[in-house]
PDB file of N, CA and C in Angstrom:
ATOM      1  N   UNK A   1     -69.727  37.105 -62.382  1.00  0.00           N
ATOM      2  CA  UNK A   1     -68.559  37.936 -62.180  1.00  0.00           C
ATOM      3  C   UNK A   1     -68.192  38.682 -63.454  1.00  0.00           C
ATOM      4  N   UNK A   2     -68.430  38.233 -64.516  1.00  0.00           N
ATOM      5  CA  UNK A   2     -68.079  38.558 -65.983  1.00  0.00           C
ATOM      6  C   UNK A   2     -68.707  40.184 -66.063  1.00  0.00           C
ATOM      7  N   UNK A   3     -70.307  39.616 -65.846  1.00  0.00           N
ATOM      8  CA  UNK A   3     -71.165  40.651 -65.997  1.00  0.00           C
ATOM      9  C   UNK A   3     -70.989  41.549 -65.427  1.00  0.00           C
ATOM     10  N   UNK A   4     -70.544  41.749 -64.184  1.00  0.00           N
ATOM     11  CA  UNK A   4     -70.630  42.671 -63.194  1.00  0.00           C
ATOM     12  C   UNK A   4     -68.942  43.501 -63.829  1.00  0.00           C
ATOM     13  N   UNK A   5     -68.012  42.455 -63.994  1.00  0.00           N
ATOM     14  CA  UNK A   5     -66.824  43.245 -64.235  1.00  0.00           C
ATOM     15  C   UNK A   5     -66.879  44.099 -65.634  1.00  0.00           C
ATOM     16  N   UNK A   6     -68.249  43.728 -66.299  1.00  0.00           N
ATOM     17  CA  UNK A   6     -68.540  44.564 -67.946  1.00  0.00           C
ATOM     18  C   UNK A   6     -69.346  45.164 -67.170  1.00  0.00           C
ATOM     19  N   UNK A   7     -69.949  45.574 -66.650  1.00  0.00           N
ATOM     20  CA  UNK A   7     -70.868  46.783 -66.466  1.00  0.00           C
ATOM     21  C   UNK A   7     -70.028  47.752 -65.407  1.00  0.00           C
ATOM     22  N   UNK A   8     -68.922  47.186 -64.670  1.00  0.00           N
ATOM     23  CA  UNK A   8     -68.496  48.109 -64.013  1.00  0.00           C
ATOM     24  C   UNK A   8     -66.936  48.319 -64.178  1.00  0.00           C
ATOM     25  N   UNK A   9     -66.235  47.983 -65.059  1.00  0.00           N
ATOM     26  CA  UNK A   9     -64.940  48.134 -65.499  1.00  0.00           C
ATOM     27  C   UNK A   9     -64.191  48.241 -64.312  1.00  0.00           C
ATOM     28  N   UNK A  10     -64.233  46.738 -63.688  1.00  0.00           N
ATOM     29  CA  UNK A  10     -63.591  46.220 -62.762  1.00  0.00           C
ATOM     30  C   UNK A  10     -62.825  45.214 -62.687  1.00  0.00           C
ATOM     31  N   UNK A  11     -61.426  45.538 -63.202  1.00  0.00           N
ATOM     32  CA  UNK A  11     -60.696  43.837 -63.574  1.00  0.00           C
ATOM     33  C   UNK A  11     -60.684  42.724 -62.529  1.00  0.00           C
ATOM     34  N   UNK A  12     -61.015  43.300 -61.115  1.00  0.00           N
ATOM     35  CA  UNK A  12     -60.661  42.341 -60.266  1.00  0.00           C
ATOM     36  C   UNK A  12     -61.862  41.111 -60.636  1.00  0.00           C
ATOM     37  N   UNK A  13     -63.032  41.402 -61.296  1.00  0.00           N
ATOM     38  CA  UNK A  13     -64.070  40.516 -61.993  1.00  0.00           C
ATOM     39  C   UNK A  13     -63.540  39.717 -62.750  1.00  0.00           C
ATOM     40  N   UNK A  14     -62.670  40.345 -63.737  1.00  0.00           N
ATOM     41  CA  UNK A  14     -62.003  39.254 -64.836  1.00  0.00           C
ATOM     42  C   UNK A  14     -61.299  38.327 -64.548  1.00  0.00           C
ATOM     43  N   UNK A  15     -60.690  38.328 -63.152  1.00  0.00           N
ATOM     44  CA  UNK A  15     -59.723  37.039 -62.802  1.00  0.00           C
ATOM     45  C   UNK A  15     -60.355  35.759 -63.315  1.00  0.00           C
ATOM     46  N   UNK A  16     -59.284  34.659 -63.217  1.00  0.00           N
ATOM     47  CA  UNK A  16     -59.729  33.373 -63.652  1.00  0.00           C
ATOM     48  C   UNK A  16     -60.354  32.826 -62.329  1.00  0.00           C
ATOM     49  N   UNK A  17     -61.451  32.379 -62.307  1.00  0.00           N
ATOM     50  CA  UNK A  17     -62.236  31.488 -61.269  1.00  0.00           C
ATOM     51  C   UNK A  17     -62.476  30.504 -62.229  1.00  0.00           C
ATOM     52  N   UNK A  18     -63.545  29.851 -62.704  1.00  0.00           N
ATOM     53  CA  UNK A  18     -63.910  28.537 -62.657  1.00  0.00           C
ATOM     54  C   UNK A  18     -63.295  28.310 -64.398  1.00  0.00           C
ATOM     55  N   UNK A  19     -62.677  29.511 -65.141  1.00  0.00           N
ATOM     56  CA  UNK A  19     -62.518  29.429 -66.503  1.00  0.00           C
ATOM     57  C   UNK A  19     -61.509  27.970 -67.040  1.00  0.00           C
ATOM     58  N   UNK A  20     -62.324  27.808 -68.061  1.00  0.00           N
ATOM     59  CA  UNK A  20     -61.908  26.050 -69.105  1.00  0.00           C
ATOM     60  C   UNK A  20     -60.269  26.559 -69.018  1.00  0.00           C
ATOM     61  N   UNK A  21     -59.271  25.773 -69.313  1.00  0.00           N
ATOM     62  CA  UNK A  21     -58.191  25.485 -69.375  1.00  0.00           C
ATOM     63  C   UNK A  21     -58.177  26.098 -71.096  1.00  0.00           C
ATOM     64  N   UNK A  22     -57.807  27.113 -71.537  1.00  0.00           N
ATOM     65  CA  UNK A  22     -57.827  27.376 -72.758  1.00  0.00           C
ATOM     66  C   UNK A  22     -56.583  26.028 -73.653  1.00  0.00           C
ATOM     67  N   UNK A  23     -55.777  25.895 -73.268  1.00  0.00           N
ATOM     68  CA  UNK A  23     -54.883  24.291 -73.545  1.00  0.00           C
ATOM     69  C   UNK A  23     -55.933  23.200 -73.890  1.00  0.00           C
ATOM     70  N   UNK A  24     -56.659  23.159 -73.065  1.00  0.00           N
ATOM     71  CA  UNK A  24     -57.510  21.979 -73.454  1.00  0.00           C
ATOM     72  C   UNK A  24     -59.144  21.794 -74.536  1.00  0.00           C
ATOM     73  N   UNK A  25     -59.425  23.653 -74.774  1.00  0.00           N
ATOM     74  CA  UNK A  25     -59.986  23.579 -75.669  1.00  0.00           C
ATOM     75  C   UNK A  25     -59.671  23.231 -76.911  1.00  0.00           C
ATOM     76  N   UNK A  26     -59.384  23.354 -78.011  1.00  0.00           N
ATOM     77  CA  UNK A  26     -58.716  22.638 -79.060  1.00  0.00           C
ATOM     78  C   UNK A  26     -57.980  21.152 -78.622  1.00  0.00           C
ATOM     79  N   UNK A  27     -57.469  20.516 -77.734  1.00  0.00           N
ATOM     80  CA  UNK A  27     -57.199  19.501 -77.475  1.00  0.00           C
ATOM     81  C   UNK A  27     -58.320  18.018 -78.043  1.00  0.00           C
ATOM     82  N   UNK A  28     -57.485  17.536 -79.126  1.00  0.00           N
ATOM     83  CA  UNK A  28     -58.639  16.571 -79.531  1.00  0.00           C
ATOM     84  C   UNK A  28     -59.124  15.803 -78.345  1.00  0.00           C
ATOM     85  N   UNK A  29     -60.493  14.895 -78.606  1.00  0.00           N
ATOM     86  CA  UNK A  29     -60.939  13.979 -77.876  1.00  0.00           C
ATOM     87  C   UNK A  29     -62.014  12.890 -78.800  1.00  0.00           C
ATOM     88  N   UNK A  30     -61.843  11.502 -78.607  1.00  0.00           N
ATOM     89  CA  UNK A  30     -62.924  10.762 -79.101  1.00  0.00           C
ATOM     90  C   UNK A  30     -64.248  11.319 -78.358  1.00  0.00           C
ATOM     91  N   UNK A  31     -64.831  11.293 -77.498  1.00  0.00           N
ATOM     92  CA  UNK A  31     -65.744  11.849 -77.024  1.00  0.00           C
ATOM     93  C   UNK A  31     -65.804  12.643 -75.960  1.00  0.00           C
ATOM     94  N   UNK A  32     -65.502  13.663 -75.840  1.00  0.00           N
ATOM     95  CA  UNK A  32     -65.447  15.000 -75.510  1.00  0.00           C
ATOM     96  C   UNK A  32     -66.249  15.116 -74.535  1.00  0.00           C
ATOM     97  N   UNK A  33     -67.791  14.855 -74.700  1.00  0.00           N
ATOM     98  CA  UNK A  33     -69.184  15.084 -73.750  1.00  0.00           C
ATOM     99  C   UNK A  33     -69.401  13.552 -73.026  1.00  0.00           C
ATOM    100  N   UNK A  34     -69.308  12.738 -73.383  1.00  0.00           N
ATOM    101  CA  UNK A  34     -69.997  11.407 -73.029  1.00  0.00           C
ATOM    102  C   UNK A  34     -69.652  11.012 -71.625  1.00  0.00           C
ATOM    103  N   UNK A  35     -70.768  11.255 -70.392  1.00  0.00           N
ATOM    104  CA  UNK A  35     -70.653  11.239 -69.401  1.00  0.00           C
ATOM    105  C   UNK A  35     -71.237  12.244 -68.562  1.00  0.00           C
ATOM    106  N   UNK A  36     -70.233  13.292 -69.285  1.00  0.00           N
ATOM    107  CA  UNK A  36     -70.405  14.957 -68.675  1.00  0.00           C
ATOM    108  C   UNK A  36     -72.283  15.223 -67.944  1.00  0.00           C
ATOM    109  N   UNK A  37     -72.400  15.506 -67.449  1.00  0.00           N
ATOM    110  CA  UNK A  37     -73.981  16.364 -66.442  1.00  0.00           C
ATOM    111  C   UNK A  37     -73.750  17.691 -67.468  1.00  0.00           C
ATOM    112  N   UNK A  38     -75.238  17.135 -68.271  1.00  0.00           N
ATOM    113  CA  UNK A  38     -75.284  18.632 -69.038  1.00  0.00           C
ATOM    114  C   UNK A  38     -75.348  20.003 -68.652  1.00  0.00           C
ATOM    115  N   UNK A  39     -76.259  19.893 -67.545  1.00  0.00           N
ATOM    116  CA  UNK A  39     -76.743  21.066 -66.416  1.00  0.00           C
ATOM    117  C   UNK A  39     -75.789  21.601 -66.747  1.00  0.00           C
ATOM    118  N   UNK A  40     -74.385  21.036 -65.656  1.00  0.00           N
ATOM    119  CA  UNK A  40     -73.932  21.567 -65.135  1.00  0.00           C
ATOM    120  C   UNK A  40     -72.540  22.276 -65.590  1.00  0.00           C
ATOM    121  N   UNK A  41     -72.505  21.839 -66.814  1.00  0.00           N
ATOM    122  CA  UNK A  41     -71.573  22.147 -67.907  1.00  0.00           C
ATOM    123  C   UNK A  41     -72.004  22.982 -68.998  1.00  0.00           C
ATOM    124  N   UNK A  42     -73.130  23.517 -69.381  1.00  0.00           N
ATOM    125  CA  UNK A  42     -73.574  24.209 -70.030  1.00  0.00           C
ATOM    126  C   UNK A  42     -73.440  25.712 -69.259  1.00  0.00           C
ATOM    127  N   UNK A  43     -73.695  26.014 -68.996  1.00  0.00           N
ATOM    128  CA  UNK A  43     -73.497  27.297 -67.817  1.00  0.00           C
ATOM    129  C   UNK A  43     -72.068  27.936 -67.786  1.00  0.00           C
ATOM    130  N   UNK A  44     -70.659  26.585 -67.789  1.00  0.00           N
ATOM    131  CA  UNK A  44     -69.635  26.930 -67.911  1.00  0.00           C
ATOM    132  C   UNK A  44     -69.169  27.677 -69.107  1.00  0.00           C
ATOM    133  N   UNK A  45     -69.552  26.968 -70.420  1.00  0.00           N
ATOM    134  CA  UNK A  45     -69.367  27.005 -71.488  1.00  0.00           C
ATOM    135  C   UNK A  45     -69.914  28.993 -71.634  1.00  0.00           C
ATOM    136  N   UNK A  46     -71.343  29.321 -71.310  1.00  0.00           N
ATOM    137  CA  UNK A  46     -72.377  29.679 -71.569  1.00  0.00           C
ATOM    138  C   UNK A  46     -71.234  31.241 -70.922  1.00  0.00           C
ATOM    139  N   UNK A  47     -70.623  31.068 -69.690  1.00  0.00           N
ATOM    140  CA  UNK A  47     -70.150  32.246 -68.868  1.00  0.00           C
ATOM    141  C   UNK A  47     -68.778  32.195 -69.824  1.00  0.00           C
ATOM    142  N   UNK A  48     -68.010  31.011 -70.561  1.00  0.00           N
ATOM    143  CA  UNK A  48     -66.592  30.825 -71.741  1.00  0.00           C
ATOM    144  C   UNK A  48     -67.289  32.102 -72.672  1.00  0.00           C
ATOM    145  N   UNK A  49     -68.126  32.017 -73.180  1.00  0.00           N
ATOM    146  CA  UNK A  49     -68.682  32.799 -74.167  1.00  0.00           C
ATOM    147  C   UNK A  49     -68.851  34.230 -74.126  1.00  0.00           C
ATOM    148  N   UNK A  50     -69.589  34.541 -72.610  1.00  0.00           N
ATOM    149  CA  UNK A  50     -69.362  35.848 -72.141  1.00  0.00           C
ATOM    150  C   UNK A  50     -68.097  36.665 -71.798  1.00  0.00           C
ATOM    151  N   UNK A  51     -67.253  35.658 -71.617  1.00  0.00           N
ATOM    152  CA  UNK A  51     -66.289  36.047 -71.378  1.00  0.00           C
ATOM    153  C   UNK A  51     -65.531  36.820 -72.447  1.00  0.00           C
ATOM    154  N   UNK A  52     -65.950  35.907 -73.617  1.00  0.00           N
ATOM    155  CA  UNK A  52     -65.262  36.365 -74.982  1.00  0.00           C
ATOM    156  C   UNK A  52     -65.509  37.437 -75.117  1.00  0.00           C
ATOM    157  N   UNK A  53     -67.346  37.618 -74.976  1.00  0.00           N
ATOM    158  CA  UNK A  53     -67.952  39.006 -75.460  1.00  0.00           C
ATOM    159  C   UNK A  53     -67.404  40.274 -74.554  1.00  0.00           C
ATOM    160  N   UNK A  54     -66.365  40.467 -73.176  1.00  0.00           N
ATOM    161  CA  UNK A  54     -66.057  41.143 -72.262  1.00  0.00           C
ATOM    162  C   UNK A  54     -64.441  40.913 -73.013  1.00  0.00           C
ATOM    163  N   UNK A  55     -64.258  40.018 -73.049  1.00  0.00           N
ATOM    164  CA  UNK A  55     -62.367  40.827 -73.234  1.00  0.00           C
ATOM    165  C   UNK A  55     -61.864  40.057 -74.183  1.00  0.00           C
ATOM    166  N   UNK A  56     -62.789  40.018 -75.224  1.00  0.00           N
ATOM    167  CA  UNK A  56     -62.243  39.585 -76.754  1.00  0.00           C
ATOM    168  C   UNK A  56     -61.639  38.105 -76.875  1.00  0.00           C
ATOM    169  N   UNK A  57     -61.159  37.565 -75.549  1.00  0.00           N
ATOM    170  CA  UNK A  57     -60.156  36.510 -76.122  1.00  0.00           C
ATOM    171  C   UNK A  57     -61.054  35.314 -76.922  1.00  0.00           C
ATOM    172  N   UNK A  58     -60.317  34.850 -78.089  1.00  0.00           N
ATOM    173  CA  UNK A  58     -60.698  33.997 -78.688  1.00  0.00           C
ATOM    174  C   UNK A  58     -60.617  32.734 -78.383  1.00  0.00           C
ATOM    175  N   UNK A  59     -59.919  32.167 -77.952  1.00  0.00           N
ATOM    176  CA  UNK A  59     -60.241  31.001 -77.217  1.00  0.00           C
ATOM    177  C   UNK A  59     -60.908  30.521 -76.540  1.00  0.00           C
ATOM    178  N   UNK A  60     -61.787  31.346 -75.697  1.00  0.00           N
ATOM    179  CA  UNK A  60     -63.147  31.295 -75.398  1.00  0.00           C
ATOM    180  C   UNK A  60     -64.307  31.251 -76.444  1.00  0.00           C
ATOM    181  N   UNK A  61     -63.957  31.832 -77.122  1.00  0.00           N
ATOM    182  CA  UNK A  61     -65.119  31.699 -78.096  1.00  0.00           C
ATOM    183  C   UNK A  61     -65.421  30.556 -78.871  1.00  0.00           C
ATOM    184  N   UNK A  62     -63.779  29.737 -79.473  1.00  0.00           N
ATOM    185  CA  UNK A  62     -63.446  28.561 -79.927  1.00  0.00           C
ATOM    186  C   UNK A  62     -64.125  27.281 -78.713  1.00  0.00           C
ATOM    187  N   UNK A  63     -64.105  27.651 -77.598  1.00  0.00           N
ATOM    188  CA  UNK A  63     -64.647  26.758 -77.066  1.00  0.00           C
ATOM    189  C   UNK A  63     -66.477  26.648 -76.938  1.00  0.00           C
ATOM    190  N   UNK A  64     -66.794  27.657 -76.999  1.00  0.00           N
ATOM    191  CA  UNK A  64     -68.535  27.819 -77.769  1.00  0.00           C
ATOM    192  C   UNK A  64     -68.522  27.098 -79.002  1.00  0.00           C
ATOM    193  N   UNK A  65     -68.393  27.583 -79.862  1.00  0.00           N
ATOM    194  CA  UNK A  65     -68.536  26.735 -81.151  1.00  0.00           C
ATOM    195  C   UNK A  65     -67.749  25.655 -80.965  1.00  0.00           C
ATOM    196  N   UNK A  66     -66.866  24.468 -80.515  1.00  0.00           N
ATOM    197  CA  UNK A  66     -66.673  23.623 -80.636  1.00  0.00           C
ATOM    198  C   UNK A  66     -67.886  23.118 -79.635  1.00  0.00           C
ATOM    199  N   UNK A  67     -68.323  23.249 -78.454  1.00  0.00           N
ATOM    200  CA  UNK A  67     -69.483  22.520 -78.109  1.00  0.00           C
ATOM    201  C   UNK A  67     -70.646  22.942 -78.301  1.00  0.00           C
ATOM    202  N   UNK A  68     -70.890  24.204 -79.193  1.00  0.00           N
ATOM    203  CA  UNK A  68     -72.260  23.477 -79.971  1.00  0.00           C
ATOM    204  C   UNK A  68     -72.222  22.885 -81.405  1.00  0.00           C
ATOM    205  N   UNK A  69     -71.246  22.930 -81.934  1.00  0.00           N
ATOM    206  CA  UNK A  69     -71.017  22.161 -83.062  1.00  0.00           C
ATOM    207  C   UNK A  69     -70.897  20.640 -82.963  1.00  0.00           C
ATOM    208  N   UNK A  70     -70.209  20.144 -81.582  1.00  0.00           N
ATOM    209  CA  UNK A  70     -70.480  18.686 -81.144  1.00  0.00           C
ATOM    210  C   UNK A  70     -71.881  18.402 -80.749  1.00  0.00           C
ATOM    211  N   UNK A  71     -72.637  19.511 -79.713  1.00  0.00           N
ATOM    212  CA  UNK A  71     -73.862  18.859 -79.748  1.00  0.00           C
ATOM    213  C   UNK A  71     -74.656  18.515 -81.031  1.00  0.00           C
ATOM    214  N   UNK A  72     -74.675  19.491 -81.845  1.00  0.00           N
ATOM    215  CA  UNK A  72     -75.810  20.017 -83.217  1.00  0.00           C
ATOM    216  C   UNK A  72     -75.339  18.262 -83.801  1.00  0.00           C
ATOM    217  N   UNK A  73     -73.968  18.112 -84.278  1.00  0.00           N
ATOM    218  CA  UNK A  73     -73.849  16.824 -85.407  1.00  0.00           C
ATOM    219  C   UNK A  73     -73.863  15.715 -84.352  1.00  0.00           C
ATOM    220  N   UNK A  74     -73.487  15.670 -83.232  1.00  0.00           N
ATOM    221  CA  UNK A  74     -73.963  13.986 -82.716  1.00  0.00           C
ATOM    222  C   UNK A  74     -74.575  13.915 -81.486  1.00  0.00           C
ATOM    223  N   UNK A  75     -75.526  15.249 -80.416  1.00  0.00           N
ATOM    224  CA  UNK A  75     -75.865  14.816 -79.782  1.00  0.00           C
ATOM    225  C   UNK A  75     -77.552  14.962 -79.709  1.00  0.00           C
ATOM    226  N   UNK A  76     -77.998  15.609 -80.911  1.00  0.00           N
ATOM    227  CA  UNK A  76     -79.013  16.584 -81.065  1.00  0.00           C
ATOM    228  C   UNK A  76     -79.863  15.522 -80.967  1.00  0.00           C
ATOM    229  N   UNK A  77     -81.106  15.383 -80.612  1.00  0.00           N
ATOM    230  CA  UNK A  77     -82.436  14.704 -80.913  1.00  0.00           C
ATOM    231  C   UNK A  77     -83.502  15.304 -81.505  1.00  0.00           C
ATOM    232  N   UNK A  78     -84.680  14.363 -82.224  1.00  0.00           N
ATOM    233  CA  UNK A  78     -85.398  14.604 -82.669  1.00  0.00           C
ATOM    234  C   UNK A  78     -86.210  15.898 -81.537  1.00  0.00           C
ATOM    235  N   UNK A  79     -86.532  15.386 -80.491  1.00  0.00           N
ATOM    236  CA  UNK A  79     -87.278  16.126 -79.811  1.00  0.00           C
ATOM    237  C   UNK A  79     -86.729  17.348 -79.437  1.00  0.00           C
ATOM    238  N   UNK A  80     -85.335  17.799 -79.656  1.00  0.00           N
ATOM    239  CA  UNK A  80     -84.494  19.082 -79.268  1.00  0.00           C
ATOM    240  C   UNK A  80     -83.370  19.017 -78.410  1.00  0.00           C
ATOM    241  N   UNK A  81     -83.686  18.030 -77.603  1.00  0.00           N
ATOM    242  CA  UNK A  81     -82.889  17.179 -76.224  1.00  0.00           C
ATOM    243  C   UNK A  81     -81.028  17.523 -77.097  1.00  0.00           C
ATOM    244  N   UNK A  82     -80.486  17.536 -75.945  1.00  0.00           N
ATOM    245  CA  UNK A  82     -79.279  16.770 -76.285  1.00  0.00           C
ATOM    246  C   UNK A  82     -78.479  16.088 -75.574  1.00  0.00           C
ATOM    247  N   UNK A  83     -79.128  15.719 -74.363  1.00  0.00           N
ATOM    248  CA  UNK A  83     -78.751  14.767 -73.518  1.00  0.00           C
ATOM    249  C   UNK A  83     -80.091  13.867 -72.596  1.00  0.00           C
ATOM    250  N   UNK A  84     -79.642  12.682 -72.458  1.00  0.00           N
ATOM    251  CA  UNK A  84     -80.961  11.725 -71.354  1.00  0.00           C
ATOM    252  C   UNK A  84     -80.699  11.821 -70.070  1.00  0.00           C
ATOM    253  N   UNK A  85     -81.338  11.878 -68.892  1.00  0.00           N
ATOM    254  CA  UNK A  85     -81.315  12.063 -68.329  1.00  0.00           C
ATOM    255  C   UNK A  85     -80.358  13.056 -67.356  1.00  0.00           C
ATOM    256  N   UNK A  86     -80.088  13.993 -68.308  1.00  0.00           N
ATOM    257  CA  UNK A  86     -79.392  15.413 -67.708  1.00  0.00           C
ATOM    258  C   UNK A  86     -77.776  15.358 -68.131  1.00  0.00           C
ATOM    259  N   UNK A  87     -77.515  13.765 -68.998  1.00  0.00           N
ATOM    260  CA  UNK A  87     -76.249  13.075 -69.126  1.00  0.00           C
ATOM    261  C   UNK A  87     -76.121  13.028 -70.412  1.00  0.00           C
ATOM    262  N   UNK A  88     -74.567  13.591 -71.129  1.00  0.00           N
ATOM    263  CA  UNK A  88     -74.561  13.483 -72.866  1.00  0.00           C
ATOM    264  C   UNK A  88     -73.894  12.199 -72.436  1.00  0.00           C
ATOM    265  N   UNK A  89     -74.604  11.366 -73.582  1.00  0.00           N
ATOM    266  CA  UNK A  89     -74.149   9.825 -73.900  1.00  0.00           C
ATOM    267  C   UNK A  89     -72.713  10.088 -74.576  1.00  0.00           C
ATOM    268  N   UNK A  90     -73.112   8.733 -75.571  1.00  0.00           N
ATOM    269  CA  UNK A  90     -71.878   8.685 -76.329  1.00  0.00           C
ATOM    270  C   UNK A  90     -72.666   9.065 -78.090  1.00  0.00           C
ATOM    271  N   UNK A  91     -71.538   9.837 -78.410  1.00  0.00           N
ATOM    272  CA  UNK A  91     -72.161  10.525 -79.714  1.00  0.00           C
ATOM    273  C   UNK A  91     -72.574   9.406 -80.594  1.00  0.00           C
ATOM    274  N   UNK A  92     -73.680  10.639 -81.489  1.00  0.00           N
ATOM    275  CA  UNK A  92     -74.184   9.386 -82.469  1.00  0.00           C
ATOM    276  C   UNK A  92     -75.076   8.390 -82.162  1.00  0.00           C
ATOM    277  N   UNK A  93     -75.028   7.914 -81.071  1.00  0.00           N
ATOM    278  CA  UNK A  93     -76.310   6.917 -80.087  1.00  0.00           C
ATOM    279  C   UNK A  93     -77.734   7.212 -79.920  1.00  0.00           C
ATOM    280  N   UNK A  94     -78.563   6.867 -79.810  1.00  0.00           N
ATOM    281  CA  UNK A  94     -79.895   7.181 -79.250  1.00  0.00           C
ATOM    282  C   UNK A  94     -79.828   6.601 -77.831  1.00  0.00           C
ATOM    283  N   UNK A  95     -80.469   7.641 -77.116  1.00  0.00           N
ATOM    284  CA  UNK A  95     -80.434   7.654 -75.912  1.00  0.00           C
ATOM    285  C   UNK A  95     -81.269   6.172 -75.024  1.00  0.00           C
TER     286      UNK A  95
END
């Protein structure tokens, strides 16, 4: 929807559908990911980001760099992975 509302300067695209709770980005957490289905949460994040790049707001963007900055320092693996079986653990752990 993002895309389509940037290529066709159509606000009715920009409405909020599935967008993060900007309140709850910055909202601390002991573990933030641990549990979460990577799949299916990466994608969210991934369309948070586009969003930024379509109508500037920063709080979207804050929520990109806070989850790849959590994956990179505690969920990253040797092999590239950052989650086992499609699931981020609990940080810091080996899977």
């Amino acid at each position: 929807w993002r895309r389509l509302g940037s290529l066709y300067d159509k606000p009715c695209f920009l409405a909020d559908r599935a967008a993060p709770d900007p309140a709850a980005i910055d909202a601390p957490a002991l573990h933030p990911l641990a549990g979460l289905h990577a799949n299916a949460h990466l994608p969210i994040v991934l369309g948070a980001l586009r969003r930024h790049g379509v109508t500037g707001e920063a709080h979207f963007e804050r929520l990109g760099r806070r989850l790849f900055r959590t994956l990179n320092s505690a969920h990253a693996y040797a092999t590239g992975g950052t989650s086992h079986a499609e699931v981020w653990g609990r940080p810091h752990a080996q899977a």
